[in-house]
C-alpha atoms as a PDB file:
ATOM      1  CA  UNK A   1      80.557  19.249   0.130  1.00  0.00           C
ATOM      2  CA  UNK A   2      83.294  21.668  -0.285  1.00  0.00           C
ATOM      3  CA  UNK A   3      83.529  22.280  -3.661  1.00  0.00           C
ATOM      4  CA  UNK A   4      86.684  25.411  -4.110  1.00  0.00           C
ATOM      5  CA  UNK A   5      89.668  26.225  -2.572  1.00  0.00           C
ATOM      6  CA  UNK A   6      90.889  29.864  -2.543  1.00  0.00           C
ATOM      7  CA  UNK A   7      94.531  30.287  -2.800  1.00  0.00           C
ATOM      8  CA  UNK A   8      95.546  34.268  -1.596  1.00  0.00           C
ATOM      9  CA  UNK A   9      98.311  34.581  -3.803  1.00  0.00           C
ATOM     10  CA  UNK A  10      98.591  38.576  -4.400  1.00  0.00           C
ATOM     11  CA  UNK A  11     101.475  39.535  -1.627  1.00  0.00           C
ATOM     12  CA  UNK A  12     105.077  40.868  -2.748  1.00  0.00           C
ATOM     13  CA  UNK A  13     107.085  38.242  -1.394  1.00  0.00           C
ATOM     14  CA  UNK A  14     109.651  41.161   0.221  1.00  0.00           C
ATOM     15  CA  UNK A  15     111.048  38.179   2.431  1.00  0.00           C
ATOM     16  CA  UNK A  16     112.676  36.748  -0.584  1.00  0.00           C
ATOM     17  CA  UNK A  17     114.086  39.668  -2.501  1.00  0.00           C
ATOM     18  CA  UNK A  18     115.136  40.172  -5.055  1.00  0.00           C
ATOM     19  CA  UNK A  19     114.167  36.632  -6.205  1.00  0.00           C
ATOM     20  CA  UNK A  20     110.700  37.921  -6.003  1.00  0.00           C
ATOM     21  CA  UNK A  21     110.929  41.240  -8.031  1.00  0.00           C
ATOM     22  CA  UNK A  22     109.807  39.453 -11.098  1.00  0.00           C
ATOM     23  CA  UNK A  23     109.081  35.526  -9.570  1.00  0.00           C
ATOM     24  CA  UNK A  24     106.053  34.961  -7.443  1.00  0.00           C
ATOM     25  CA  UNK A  25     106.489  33.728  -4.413  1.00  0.00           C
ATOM     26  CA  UNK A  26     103.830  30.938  -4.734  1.00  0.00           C
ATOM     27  CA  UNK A  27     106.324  30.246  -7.572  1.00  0.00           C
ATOM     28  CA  UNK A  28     109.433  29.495  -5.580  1.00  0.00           C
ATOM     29  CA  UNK A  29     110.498  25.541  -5.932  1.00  0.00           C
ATOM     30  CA  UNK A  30     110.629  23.241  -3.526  1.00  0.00           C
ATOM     31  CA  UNK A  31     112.921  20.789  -5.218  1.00  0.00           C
ATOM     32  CA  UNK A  32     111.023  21.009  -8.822  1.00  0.00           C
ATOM     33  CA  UNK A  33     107.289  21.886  -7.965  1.00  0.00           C
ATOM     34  CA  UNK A  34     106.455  25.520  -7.371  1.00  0.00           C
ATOM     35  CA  UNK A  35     104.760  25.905  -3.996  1.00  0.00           C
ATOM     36  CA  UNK A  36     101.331  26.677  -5.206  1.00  0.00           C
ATOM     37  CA  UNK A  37     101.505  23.730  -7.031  1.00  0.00           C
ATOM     38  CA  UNK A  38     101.651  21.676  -3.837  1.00  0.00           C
ATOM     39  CA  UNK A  39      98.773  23.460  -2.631  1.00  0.00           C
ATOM     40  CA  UNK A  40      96.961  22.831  -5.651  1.00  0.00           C
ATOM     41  CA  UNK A  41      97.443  19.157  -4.873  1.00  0.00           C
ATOM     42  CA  UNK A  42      96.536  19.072  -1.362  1.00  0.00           C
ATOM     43  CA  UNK A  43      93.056  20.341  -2.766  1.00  0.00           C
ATOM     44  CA  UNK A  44      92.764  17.793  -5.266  1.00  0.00           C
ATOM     45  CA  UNK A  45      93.443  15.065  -2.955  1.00  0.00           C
ATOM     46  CA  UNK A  46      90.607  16.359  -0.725  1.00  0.00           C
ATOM     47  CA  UNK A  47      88.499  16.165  -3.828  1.00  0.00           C
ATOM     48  CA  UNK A  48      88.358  19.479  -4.677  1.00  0.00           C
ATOM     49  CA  UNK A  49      88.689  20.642  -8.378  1.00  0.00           C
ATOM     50  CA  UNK A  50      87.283  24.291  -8.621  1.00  0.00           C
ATOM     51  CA  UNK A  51      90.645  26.355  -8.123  1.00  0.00           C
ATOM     52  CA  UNK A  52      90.385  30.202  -7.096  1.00  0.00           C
ATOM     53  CA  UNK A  53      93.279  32.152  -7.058  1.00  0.00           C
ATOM     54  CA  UNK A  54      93.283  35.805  -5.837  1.00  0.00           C
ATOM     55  CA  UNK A  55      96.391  37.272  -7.647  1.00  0.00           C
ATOM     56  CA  UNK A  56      98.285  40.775  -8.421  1.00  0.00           C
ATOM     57  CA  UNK A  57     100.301  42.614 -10.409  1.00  0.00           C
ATOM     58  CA  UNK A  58     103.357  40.461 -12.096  1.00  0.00           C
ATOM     59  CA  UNK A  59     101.333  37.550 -11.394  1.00  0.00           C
ATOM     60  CA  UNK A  60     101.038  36.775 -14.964  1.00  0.00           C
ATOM     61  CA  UNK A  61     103.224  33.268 -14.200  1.00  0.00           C
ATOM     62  CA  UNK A  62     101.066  31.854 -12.437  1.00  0.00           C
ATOM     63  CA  UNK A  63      97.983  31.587 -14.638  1.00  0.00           C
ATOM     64  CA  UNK A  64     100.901  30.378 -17.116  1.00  0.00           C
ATOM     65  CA  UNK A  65     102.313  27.220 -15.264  1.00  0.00           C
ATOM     66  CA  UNK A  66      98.163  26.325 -14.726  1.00  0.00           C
ATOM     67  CA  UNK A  67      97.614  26.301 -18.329  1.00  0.00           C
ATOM     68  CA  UNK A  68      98.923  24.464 -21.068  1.00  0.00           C
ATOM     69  CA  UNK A  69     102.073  24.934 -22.701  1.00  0.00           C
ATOM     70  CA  UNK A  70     101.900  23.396 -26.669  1.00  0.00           C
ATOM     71  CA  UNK A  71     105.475  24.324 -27.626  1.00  0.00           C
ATOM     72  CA  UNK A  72     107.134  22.856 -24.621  1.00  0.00           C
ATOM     73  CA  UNK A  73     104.937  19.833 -24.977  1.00  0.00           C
ATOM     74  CA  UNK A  74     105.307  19.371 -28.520  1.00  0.00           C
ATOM     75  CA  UNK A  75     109.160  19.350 -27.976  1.00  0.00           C
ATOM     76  CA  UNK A  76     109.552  17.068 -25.649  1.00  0.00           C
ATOM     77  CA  UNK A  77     106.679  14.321 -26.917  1.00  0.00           C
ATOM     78  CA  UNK A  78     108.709  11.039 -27.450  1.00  0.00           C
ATOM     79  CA  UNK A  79     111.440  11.820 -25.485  1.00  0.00           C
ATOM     80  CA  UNK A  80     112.676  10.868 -22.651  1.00  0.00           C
ATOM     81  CA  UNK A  81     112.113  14.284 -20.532  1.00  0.00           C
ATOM     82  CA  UNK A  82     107.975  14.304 -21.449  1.00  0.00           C
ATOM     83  CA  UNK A  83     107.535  12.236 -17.782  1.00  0.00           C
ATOM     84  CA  UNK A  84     108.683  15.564 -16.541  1.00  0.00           C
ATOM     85  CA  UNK A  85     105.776  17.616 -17.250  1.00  0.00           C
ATOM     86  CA  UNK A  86     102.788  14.722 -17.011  1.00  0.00           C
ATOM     87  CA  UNK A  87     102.037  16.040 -13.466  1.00  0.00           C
ATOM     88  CA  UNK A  88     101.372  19.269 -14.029  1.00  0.00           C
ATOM     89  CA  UNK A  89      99.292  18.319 -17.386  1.00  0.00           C
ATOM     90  CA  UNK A  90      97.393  16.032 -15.089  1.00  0.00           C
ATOM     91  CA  UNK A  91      96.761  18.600 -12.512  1.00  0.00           C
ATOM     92  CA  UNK A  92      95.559  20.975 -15.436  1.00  0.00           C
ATOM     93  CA  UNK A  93      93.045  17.905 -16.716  1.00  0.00           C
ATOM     94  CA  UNK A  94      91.479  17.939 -13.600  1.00  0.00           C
ATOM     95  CA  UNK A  95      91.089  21.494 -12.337  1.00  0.00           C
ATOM     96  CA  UNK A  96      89.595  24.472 -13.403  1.00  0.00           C
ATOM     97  CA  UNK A  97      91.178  27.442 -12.569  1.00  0.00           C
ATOM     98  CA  UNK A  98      89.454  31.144 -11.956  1.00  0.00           C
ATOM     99  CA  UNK A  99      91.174  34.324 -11.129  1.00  0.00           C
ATOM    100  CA  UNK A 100      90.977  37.594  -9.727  1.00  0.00           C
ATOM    101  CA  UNK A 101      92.674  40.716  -9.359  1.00  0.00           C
ATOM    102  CA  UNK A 102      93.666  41.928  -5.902  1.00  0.00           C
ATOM    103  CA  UNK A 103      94.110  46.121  -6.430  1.00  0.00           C
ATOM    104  CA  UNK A 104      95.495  46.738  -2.965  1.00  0.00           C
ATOM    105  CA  UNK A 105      97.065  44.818  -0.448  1.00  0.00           C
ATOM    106  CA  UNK A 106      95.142  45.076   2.376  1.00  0.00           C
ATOM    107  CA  UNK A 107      95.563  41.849   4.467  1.00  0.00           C
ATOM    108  CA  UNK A 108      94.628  38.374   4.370  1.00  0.00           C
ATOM    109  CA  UNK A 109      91.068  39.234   4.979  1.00  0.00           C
ATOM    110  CA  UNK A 110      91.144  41.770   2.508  1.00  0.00           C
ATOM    111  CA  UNK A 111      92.086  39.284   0.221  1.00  0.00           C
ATOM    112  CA  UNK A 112      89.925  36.562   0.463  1.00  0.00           C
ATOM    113  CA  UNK A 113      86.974  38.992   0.437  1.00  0.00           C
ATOM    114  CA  UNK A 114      88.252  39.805  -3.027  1.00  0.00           C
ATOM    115  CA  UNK A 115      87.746  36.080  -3.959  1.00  0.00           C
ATOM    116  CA  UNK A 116      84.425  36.430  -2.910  1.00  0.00           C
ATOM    117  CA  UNK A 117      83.310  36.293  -6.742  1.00  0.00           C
ATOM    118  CA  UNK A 118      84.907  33.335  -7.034  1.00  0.00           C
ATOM    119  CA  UNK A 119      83.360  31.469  -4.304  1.00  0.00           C
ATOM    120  CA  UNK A 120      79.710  32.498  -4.411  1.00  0.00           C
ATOM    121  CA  UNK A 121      77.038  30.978  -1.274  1.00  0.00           C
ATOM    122  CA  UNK A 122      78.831  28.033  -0.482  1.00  0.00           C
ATOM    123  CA  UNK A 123      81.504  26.912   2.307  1.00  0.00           C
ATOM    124  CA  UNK A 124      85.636  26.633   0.478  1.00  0.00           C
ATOM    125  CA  UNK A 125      88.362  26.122   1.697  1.00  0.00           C
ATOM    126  CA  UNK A 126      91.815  28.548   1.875  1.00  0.00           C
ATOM    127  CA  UNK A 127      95.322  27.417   1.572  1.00  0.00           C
ATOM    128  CA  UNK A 128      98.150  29.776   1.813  1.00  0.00           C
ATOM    129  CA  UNK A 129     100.685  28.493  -0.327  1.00  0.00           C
ATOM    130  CA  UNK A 130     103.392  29.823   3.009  1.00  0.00           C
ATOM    131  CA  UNK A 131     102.809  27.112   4.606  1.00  0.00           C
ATOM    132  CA  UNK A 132     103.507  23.946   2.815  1.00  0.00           C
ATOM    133  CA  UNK A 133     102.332  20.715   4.315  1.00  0.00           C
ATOM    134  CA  UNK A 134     103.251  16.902   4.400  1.00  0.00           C
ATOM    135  CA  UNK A 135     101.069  14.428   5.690  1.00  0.00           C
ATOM    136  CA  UNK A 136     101.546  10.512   5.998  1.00  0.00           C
ATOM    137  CA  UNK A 137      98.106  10.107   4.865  1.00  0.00           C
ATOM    138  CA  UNK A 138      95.796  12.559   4.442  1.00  0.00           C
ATOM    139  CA  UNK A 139      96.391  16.109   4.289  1.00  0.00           C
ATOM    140  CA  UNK A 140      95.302  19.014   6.061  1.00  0.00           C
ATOM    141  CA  UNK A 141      92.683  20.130   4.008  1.00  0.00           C
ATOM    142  CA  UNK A 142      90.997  16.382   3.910  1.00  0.00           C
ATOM    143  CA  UNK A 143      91.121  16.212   7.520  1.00  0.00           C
ATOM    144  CA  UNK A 144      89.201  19.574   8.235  1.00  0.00           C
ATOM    145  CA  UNK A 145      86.723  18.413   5.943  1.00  0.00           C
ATOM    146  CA  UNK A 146      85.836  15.584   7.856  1.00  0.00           C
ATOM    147  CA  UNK A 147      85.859  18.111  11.132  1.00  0.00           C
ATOM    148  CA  UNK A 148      83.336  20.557   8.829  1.00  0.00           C
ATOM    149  CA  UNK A 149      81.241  17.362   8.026  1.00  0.00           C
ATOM    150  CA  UNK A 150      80.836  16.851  11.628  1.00  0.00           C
ATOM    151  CA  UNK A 151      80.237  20.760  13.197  1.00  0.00           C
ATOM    152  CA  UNK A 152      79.035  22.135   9.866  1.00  0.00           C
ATOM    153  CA  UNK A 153      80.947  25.565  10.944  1.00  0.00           C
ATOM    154  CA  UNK A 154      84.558  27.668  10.360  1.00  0.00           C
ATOM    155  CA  UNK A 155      87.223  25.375  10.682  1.00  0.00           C
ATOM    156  CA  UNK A 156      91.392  26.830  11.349  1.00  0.00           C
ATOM    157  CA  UNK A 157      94.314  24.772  11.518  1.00  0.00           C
ATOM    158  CA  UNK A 158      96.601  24.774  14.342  1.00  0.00           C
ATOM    159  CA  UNK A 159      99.730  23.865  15.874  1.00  0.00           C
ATOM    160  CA  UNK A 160     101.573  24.170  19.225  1.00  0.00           C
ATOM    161  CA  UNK A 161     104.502  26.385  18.790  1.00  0.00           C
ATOM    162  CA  UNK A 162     107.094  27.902  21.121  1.00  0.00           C
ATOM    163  CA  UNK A 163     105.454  30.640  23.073  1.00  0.00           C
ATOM    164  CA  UNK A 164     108.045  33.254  21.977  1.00  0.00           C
ATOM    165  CA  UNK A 165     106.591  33.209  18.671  1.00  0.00           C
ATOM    166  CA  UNK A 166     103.513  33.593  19.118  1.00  0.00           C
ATOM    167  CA  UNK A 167     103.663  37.289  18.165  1.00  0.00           C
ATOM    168  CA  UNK A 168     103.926  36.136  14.631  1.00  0.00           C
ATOM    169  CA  UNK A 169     100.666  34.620  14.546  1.00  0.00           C
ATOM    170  CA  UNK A 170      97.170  34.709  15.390  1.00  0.00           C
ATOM    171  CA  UNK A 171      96.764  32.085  18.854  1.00  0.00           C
ATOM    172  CA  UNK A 172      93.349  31.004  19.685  1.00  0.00           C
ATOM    173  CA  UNK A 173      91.394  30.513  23.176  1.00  0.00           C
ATOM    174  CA  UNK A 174      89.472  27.177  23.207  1.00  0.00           C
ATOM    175  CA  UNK A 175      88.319  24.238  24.907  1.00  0.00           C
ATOM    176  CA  UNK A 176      88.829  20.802  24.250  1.00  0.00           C
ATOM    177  CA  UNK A 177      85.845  19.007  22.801  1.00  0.00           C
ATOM    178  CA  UNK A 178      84.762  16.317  24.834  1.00  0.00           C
ATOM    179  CA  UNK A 179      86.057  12.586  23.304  1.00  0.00           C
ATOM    180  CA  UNK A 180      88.851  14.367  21.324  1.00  0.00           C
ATOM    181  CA  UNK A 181      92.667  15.134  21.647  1.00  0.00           C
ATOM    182  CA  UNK A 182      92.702  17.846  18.976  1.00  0.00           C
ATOM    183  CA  UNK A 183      89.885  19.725  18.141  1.00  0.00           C
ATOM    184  CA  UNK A 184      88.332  23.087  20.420  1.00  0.00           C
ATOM    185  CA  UNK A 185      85.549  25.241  20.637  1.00  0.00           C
ATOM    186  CA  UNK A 186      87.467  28.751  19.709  1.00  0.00           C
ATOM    187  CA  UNK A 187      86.048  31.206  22.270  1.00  0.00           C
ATOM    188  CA  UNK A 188      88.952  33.939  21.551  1.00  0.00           C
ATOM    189  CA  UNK A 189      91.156  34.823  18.909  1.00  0.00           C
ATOM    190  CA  UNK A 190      94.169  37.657  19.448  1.00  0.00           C
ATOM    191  CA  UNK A 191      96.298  38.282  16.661  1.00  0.00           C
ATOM    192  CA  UNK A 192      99.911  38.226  16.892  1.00  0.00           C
ATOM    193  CA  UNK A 193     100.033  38.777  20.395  1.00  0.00           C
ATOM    194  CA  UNK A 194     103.021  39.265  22.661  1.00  0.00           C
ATOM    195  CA  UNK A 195     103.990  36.168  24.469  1.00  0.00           C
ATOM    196  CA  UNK A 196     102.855  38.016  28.099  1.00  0.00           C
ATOM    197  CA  UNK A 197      99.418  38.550  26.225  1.00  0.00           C
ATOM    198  CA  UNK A 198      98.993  35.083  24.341  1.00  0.00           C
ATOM    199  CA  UNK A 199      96.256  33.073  25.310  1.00  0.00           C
ATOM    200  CA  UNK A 200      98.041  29.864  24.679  1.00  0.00           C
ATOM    201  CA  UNK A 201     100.500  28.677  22.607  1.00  0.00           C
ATOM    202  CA  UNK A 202      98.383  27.302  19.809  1.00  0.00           C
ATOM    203  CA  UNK A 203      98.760  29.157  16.318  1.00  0.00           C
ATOM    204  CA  UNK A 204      96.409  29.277  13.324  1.00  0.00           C
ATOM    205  CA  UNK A 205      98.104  28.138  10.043  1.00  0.00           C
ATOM    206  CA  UNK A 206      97.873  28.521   6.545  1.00  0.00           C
ATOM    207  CA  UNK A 207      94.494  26.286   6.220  1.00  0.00           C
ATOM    208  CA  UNK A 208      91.268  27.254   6.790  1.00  0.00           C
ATOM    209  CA  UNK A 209      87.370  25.491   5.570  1.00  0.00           C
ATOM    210  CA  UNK A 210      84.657  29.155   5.856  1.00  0.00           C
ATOM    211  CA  UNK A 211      81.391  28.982   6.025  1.00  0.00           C
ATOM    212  CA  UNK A 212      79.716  31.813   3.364  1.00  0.00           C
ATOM    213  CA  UNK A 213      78.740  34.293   6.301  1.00  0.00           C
ATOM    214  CA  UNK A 214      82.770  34.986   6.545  1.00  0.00           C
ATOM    215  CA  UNK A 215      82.240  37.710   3.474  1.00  0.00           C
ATOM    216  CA  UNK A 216      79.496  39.550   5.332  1.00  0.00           C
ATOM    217  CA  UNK A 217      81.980  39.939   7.848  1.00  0.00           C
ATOM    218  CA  UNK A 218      84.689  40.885   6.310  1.00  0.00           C
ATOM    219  CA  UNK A 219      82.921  43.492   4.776  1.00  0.00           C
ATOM    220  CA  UNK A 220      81.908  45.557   7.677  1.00  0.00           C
ATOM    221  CA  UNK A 221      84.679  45.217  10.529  1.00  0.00           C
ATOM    222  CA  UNK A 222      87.370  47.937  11.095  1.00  0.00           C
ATOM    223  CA  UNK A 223      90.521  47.909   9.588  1.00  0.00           C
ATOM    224  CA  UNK A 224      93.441  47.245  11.899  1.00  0.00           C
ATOM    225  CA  UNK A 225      96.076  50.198  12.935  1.00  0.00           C
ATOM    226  CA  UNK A 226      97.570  49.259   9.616  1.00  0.00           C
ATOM    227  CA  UNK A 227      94.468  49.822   7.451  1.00  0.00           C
ATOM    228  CA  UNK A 228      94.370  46.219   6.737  1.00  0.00           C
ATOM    229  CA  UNK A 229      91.302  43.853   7.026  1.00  0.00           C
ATOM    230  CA  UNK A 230      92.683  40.682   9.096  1.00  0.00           C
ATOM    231  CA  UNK A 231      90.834  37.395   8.933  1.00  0.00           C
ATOM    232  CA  UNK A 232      91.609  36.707  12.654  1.00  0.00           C
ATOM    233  CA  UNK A 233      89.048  39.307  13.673  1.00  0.00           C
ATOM    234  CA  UNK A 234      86.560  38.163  11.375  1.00  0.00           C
ATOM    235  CA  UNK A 235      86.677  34.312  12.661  1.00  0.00           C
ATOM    236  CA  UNK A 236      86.606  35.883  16.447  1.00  0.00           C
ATOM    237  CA  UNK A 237      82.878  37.191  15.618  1.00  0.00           C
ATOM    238  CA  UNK A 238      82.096  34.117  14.323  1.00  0.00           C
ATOM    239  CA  UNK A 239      83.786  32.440  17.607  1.00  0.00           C
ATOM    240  CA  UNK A 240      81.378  34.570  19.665  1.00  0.00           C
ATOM    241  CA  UNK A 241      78.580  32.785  18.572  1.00  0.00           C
ATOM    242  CA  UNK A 242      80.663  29.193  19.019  1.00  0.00           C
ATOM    243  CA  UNK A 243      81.003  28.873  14.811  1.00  0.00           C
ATOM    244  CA  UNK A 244      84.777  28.353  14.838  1.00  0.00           C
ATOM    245  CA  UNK A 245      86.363  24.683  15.516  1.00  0.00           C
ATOM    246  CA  UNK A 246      90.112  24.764  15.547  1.00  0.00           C
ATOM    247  CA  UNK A 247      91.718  21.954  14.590  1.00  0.00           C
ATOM    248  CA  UNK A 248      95.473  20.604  15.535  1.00  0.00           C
ATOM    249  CA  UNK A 249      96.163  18.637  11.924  1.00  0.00           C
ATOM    250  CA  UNK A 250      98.008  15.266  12.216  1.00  0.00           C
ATOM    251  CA  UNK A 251     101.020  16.013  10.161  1.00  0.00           C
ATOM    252  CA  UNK A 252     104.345  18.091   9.305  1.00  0.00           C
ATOM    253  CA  UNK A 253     104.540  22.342   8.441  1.00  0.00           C
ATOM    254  CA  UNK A 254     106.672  24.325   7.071  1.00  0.00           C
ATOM    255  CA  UNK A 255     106.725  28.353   6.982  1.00  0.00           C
ATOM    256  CA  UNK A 256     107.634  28.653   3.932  1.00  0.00           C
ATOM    257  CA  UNK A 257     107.349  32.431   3.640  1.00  0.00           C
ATOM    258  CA  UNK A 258     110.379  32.199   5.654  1.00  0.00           C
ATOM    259  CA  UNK A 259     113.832  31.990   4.218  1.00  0.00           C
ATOM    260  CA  UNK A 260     114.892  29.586   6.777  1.00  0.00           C
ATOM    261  CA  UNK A 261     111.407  27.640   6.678  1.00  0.00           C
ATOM    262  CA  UNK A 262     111.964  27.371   2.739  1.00  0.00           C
ATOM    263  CA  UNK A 263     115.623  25.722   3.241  1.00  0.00           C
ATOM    264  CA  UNK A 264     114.349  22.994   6.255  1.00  0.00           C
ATOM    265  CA  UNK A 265     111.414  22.282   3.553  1.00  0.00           C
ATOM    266  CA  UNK A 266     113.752  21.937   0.461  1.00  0.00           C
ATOM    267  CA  UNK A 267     115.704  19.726   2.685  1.00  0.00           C
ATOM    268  CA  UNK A 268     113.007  17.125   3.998  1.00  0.00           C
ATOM    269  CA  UNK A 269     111.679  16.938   0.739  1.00  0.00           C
ATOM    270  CA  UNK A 270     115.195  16.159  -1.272  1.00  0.00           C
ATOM    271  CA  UNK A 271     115.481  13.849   1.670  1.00  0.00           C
ATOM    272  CA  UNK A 272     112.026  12.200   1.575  1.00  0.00           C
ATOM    273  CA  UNK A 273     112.904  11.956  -2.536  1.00  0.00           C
ATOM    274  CA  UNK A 274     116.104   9.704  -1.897  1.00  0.00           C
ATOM    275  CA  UNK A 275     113.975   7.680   0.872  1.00  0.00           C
ATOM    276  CA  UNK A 276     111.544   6.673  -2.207  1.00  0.00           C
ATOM    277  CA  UNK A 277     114.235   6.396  -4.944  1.00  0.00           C
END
């Protein structure tokens, strides 16, 4: 069973200045739902209610929208406008939410080692709020559960992208597991790498199911050139010892820590919304 989802939540946001000098960037709508709080249900659907969220400094609004909000609901009980907030009181119902405090920003693997607390001896998922994901019927996070049930080891998301962009990624080496069209043994991991020094043109996303050993890890590799700790290289030592299953999800991404990846996303959903109307 995977039982928590950790949600990295702690970076600036510097893409979306100055909307994000005050706002998290988890906290950025996609028509009226904050991004986090999509993530939050893509975690619920996959049965998950035990919600860790690594956070920062003038994160504050996050821990506010998960919590309840007596004034606002007092005002608008009776009315015609209280349908507007039952979502969001439901999600609170069935989730409990922990925090902690992420001092320095030191890279994605950085941060989930600071959720570490949160977590404890048991596999979790990760969802980075970035990427925000529609599925016709299950989402991502189901669907590598179901992969986990099977190899019982790390599990990454992928997709194919356009080999010029790989350097903003991390691309994985694999094979093709034998009586499947999407899922690989990972036998290499590079991150970001020019598109000369790519090993293919398949790039991790924001969704990951880790096995416990992952902190371990973390805590003794190197720091990059940067000084940061990088996930990538941790789930490459695991990949050495055939523990990492990549996974190319059935459904639709956006990079939504882009400016023009938040506008395509605000657009299919408003879109999808009049489709259902």
């Amino acid at each position: 069973m995977i039982n928590k989802c950790l949600f990295p939540a702690a970076g600036y946001g510097t893409r979306f200045l100055p909307a994000t000098k005050a706002v998290p960037k988890e906290m950025l709508p996609i028509l009226t739902k904050p991004l986090l709080q999509y993530g939050v249900e893509e975690a619920l659907s996959a049965g998950i209610t035990n919600m860790a969220i690594v956070t920062g400094r003038g994160k504050r609004a996050i821990e506010d929208h998960f919590d309840n909000a007596y004034e606002l609901e007092s005002q608008l009980k009776g009315t015609s406008k209280e349908n507007y907030l039952k979502e969001i009181i439901e999600i609170i119902e069935k989730s409990t939410f922990t925090y902690v405090r992420q001092k320095k920003m030191l890279g994605l693997g950085h941060a989930i080692l600071t959720g570490e607390p949160l977590i404890g001896d048991e596999p979790f998922a990760v969802v980075l709020a970035d990427d925000l994901c529609d599925c016709d019927d299950n989402g991502v996070i189901t669907q590598m559960i179901e992969i986990y049930n099977q190899y019982k080891c790390s599990v990454v998301a992928i997709e194919e992208i356009q080999l010029d962009q790989t350097k903003n990624y991390g691309i994985i080496a694999g094979n093709l597991l034998k009586n499947s069209n999407n899922t690989y043994q990972v036998t290499d991991m590079v991150e970001k790498p020019n598109e000369k020094d790519a090993p293919s043109n398949m790039a991790i996303i924001g969704r990951y199911i880790l096995t416990p050993d992952i902190f371990d890890i973390l805590r003794n590799i190197k720091p990059d050139k940067k000084g940061e700790i990088q996930i990538t290289d941790a789930l490459k030592i695991q990949a050495k010892n055939g523990k990492v299953i990549a996974y190319k999800f059935k459904g639709k991404r956006f990079d939504c820590g882009s400016v023009k990846g938040f506008i395509k996303a605000t657009n299919y959903f408003a879109e999808k919304l009049e489709i259902n109307i």
